[in-house]
N, C-alpha and C. Protein backbone atom coordinates (compact mmCIF):
# COMPACT_ATOMS: atom_id res chain seq x y z
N UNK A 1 -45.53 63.20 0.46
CA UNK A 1 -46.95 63.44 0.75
C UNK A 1 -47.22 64.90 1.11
N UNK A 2 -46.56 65.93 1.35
CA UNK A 2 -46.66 67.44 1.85
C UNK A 2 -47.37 67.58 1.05
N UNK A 3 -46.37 67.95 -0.50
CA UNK A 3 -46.60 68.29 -1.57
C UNK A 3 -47.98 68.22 -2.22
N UNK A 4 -48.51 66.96 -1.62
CA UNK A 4 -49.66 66.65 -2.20
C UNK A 4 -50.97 67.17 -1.24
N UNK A 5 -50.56 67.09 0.14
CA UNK A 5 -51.32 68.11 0.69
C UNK A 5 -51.57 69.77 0.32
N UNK A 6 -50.45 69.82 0.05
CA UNK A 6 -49.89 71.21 -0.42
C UNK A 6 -50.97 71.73 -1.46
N UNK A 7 -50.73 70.82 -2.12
CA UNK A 7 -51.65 71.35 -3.50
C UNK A 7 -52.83 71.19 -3.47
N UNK A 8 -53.74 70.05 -2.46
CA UNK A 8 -55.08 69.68 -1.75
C UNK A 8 -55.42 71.03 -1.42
N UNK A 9 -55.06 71.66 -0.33
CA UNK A 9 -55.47 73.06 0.31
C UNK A 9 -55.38 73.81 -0.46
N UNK A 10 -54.28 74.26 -1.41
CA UNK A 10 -54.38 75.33 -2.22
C UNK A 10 -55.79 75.14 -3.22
N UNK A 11 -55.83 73.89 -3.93
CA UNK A 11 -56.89 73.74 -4.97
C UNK A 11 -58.24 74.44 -4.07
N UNK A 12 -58.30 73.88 -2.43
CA UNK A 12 -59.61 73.81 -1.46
C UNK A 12 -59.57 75.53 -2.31
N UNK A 13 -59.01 76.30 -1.70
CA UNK A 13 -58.78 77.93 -1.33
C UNK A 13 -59.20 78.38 -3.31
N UNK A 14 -58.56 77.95 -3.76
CA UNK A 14 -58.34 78.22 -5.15
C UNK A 14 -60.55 78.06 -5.61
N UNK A 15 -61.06 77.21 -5.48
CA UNK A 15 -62.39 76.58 -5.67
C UNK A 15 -63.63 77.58 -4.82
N UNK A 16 -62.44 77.99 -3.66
CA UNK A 16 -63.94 78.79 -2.33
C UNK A 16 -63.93 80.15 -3.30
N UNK A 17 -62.58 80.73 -4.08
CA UNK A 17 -62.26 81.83 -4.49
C UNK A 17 -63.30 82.25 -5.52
N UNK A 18 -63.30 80.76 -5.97
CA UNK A 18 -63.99 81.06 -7.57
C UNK A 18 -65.53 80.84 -7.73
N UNK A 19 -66.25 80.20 -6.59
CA UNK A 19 -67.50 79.81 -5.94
C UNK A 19 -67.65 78.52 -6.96
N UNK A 20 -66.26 77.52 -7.09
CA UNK A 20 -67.31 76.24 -7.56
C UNK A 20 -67.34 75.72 -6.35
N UNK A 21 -68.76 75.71 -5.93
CA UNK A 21 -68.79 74.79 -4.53
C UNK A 21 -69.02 72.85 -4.86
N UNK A 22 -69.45 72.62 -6.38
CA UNK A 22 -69.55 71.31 -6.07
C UNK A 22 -68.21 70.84 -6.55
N UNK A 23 -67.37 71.85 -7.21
CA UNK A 23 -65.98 70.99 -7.10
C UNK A 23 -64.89 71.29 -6.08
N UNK A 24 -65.58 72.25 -4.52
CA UNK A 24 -65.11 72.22 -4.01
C UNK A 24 -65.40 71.01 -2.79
N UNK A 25 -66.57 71.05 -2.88
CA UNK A 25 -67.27 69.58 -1.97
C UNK A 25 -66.69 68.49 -2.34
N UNK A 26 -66.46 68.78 -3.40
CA UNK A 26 -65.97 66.96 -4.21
C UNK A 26 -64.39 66.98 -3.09
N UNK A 27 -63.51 67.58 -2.94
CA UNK A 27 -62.12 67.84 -2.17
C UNK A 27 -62.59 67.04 -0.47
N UNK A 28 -63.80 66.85 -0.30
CA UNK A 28 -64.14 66.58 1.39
C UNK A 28 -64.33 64.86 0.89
N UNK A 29 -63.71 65.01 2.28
CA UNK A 29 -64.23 63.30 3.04
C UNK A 29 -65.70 63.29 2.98
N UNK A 30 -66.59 62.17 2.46
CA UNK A 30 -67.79 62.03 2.80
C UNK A 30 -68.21 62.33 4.14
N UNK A 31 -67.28 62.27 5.04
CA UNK A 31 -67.59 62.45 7.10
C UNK A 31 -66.74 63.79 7.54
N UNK A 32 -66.84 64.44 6.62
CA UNK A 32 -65.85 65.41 6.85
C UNK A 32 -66.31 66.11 7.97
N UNK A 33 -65.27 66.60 9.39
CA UNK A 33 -65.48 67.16 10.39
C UNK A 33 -65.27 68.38 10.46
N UNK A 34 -66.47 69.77 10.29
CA UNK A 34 -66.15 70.71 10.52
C UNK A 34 -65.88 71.77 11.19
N UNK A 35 -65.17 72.26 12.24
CA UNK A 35 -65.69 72.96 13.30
C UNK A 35 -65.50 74.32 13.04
N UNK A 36 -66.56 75.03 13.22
CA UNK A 36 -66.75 76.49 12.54
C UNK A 36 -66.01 77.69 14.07
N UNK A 37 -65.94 78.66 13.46
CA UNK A 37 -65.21 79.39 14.24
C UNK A 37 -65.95 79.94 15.44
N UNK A 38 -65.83 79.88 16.54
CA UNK A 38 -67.14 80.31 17.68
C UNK A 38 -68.39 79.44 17.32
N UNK A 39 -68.32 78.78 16.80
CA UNK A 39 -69.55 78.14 16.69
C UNK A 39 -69.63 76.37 16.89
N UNK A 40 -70.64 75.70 16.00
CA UNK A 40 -70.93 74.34 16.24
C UNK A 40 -69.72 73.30 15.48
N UNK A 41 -69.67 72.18 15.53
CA UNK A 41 -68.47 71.56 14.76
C UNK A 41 -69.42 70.75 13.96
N UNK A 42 -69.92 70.52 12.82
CA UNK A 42 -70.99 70.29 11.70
C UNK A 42 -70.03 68.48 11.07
N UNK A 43 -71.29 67.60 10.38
CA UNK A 43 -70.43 66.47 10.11
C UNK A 43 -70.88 66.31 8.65
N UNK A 44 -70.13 66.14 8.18
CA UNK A 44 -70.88 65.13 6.50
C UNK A 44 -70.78 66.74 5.59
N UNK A 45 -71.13 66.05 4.28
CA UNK A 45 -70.54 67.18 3.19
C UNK A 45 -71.84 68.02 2.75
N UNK A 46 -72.84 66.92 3.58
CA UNK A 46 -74.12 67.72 3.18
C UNK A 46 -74.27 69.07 4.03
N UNK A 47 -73.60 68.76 5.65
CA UNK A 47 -73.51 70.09 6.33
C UNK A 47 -72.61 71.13 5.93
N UNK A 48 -72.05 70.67 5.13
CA UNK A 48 -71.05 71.65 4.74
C UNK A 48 -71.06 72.50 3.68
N UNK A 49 -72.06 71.67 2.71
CA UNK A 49 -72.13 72.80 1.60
C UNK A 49 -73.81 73.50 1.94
N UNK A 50 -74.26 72.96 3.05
CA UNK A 50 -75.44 73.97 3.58
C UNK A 50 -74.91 75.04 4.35
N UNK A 51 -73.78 74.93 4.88
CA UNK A 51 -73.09 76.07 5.83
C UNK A 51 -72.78 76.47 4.47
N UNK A 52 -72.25 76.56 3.42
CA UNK A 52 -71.55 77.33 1.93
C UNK A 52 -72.49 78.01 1.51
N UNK A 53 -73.80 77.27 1.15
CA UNK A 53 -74.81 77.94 0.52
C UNK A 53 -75.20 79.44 1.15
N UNK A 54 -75.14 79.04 2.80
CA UNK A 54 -75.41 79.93 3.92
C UNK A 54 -74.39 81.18 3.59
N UNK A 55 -73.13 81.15 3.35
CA UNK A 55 -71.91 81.70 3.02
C UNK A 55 -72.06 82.81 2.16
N UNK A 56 -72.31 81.82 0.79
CA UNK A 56 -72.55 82.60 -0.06
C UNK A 56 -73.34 83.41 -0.45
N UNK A 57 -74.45 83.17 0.33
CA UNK A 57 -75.45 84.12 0.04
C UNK A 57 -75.16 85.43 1.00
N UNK A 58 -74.81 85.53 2.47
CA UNK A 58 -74.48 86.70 3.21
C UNK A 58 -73.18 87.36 2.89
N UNK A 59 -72.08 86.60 2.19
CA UNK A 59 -70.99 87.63 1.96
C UNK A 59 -70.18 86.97 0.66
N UNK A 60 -69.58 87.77 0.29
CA UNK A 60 -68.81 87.75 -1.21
C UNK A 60 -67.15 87.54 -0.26
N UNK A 61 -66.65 86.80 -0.28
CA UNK A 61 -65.44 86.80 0.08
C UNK A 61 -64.28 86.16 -1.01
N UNK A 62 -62.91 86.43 -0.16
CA UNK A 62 -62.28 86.03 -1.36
C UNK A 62 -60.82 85.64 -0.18
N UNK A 63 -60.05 84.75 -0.55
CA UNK A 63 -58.70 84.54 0.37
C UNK A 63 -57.58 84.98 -0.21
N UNK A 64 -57.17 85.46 0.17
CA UNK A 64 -55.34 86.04 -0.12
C UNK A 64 -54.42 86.28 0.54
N UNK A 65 -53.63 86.26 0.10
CA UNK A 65 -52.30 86.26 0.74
C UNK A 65 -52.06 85.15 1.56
N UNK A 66 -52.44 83.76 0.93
CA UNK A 66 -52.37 82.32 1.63
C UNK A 66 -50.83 81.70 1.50
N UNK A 67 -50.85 81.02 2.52
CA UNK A 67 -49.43 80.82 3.20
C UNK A 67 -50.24 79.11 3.44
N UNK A 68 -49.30 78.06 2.86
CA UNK A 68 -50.13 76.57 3.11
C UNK A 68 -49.04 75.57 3.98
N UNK A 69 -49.08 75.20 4.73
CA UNK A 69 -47.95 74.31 5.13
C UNK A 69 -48.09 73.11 5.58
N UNK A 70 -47.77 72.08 5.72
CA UNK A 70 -48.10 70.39 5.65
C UNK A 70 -46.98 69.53 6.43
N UNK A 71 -47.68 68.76 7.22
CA UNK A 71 -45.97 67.76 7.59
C UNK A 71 -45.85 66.97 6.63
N UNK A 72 -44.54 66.49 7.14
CA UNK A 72 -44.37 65.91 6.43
C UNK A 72 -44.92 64.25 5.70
N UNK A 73 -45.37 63.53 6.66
CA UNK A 73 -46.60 62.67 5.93
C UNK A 73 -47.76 63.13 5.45
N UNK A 74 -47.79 64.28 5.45
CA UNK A 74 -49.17 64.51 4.73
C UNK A 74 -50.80 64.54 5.46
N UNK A 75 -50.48 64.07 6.36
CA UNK A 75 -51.55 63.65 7.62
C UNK A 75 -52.28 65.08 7.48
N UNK A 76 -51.47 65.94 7.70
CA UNK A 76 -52.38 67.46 8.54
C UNK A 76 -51.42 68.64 7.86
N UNK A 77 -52.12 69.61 7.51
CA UNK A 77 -51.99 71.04 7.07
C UNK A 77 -52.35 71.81 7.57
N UNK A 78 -52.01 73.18 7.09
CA UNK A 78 -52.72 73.89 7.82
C UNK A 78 -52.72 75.30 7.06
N UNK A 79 -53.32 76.62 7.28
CA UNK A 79 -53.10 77.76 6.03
C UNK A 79 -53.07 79.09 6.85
N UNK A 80 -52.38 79.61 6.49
CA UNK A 80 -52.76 81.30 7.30
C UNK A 80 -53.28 82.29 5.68
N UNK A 81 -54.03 83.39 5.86
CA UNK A 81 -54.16 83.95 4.84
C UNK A 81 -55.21 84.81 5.38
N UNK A 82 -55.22 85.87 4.54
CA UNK A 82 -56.66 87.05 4.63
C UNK A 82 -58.20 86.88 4.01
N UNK A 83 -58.83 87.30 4.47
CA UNK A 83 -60.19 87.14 3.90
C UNK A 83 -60.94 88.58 3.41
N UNK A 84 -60.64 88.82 2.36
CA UNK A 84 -61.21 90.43 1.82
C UNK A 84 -62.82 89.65 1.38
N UNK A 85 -63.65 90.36 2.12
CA UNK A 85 -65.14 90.30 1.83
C UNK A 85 -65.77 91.24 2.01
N UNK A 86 -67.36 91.44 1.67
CA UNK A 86 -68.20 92.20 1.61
C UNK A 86 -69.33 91.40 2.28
N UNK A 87 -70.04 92.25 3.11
CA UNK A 87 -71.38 91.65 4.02
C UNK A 87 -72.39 91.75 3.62
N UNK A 88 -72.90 91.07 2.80
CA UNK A 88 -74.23 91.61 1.49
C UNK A 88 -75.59 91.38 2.12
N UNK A 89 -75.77 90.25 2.69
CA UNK A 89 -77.07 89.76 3.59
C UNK A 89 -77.12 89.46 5.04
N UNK A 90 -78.01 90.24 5.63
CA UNK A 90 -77.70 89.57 6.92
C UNK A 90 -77.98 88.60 7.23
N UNK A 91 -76.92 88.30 8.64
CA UNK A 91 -76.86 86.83 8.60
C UNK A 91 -77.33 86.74 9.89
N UNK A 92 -77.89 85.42 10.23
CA UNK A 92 -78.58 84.91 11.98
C UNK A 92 -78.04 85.51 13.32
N UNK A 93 -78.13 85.99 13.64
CA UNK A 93 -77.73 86.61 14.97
C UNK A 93 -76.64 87.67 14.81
N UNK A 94 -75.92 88.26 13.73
CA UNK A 94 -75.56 88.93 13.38
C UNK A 94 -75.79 90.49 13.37
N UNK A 95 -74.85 91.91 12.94
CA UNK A 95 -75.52 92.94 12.55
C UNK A 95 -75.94 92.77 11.06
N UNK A 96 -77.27 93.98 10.81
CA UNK A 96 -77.41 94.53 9.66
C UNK A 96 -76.78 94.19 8.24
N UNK A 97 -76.39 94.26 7.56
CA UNK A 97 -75.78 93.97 6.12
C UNK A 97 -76.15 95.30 5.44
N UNK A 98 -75.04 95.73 5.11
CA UNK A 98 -75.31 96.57 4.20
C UNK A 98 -74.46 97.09 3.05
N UNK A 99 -73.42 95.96 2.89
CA UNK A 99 -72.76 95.70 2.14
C UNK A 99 -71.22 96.41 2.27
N UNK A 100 -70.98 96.07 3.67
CA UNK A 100 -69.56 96.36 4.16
C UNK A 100 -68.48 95.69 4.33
N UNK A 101 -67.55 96.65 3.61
CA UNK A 101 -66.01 95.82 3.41
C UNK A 101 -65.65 95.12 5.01
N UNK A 102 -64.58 94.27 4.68
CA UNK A 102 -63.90 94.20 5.61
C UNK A 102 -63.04 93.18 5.33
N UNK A 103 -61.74 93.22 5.78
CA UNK A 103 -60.67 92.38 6.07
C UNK A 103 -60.02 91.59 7.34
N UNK A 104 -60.22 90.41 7.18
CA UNK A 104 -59.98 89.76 8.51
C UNK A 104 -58.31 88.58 8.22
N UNK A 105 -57.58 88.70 9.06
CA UNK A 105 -56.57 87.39 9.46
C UNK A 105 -57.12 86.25 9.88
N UNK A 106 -57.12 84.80 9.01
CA UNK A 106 -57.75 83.87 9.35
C UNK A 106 -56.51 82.84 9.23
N UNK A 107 -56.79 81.70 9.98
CA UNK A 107 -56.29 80.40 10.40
C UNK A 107 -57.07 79.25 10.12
N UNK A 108 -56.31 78.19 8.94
CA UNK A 108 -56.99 76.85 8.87
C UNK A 108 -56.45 75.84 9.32
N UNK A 109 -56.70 74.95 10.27
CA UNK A 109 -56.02 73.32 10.15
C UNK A 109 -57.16 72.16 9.62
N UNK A 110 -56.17 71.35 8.75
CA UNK A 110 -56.77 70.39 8.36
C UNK A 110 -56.20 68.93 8.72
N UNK A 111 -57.42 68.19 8.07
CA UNK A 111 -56.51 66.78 8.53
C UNK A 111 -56.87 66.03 7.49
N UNK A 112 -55.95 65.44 6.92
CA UNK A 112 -56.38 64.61 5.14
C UNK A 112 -56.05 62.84 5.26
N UNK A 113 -56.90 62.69 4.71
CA UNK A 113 -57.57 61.20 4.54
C UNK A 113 -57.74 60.40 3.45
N UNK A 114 -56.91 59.79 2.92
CA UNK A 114 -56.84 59.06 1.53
C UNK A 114 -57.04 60.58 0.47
N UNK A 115 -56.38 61.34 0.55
CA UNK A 115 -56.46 62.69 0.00
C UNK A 115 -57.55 63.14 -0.22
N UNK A 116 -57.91 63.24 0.25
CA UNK A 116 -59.44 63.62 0.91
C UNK A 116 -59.73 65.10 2.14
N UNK A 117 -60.05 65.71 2.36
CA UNK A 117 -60.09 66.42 3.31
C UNK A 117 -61.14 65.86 4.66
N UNK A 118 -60.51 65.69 5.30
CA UNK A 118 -61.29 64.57 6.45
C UNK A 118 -62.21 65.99 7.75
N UNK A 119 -61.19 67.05 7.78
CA UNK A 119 -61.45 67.87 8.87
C UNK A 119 -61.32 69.57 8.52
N UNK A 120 -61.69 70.50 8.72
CA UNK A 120 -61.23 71.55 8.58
C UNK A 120 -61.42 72.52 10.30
N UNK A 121 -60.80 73.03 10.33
CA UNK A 121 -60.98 73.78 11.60
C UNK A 121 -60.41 75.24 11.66
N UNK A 122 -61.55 76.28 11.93
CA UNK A 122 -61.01 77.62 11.23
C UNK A 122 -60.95 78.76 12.34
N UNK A 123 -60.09 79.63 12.29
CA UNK A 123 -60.12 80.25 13.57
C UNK A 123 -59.64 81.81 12.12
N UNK A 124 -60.63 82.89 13.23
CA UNK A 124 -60.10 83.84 12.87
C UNK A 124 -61.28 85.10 14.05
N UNK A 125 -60.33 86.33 14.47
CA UNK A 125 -60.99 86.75 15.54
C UNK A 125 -62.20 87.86 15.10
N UNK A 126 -63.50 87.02 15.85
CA UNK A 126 -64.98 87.56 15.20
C UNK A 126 -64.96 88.94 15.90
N UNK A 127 -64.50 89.30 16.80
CA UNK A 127 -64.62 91.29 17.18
C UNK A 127 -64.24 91.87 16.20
N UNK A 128 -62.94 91.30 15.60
CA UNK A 128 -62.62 92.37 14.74
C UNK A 128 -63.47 92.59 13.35
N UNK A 129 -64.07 91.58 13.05
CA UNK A 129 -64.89 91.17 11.98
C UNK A 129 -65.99 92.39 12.34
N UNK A 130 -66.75 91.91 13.91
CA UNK A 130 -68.08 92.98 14.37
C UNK A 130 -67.61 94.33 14.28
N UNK A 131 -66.17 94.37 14.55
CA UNK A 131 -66.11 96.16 14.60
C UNK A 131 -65.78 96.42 13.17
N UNK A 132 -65.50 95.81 12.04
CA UNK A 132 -65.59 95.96 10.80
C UNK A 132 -66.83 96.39 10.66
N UNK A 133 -67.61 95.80 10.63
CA UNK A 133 -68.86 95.82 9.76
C UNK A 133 -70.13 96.56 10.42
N UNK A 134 -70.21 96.66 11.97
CA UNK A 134 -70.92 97.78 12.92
C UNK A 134 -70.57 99.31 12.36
N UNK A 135 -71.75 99.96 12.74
CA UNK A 135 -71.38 101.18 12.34
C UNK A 135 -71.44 102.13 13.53
């Protein structure tokens, strides 16, 4: 079952890369639990591809240098990897946008459900993000 997690997360990462978001939605649990980084923990796939839509429109991002790892039942994963993006729109409580690089170290755990993605939970540190993109 790793294996098959294995390749669950990579496809997730592989889909955010390429912006198919409805064949990346299709990868979620209908109740999928999301808890966003400093922020609210969101439920259902409808919150989730409204947080995406939200996404995509303020920044162009992309993941690399992903690292995926899984126990061994398959239960839970998890991913380390970079996030090279650009800040195109500003976003709610945020600075300015003005279309600034930046590179951040991010952290995923998941938790999978009839191969399904049941949970995602994302950590990656937002100062360094603000002192990216502040001028």
């Amino acid at each position: 079952m790793r294996q098959v997690t294995e390749s669950l997360i990579k496809q997730y990462y592989e889909l955010f890369n390429q912006r198919k978001i409805e064949a990346f939605l299709a990868l979620l649990d209908d109740k999928v639990i999301h808890d966003i980084n400093q922020g609210e923990t969101e439920v259902g796939i409808d919150a989730f591809g409204k947080f995406m839509q939200r996404m995509n429109h303020a920044y162009q991002e992309k993941v690399t240098d992903l690292v995926i790892m899984a126990t061994e039942d398959g239960k839970r994963g998890s991913a380390e990897f970079f996030i090279d993006g650009v800040y195109l729109a500003t976003d709610e409580h945020l600075p300015e946008a003005s279309n600034q690089p930046y590179r951040l170290r991010c952290g995923a755990f998941f938790e999978i459900n009839n191969n399904k993605i049941a949970r995602v939970t994302n950590y990656y540190n937002m100062q360094h993000w603000l002192d990216q993109v502040q001028d």
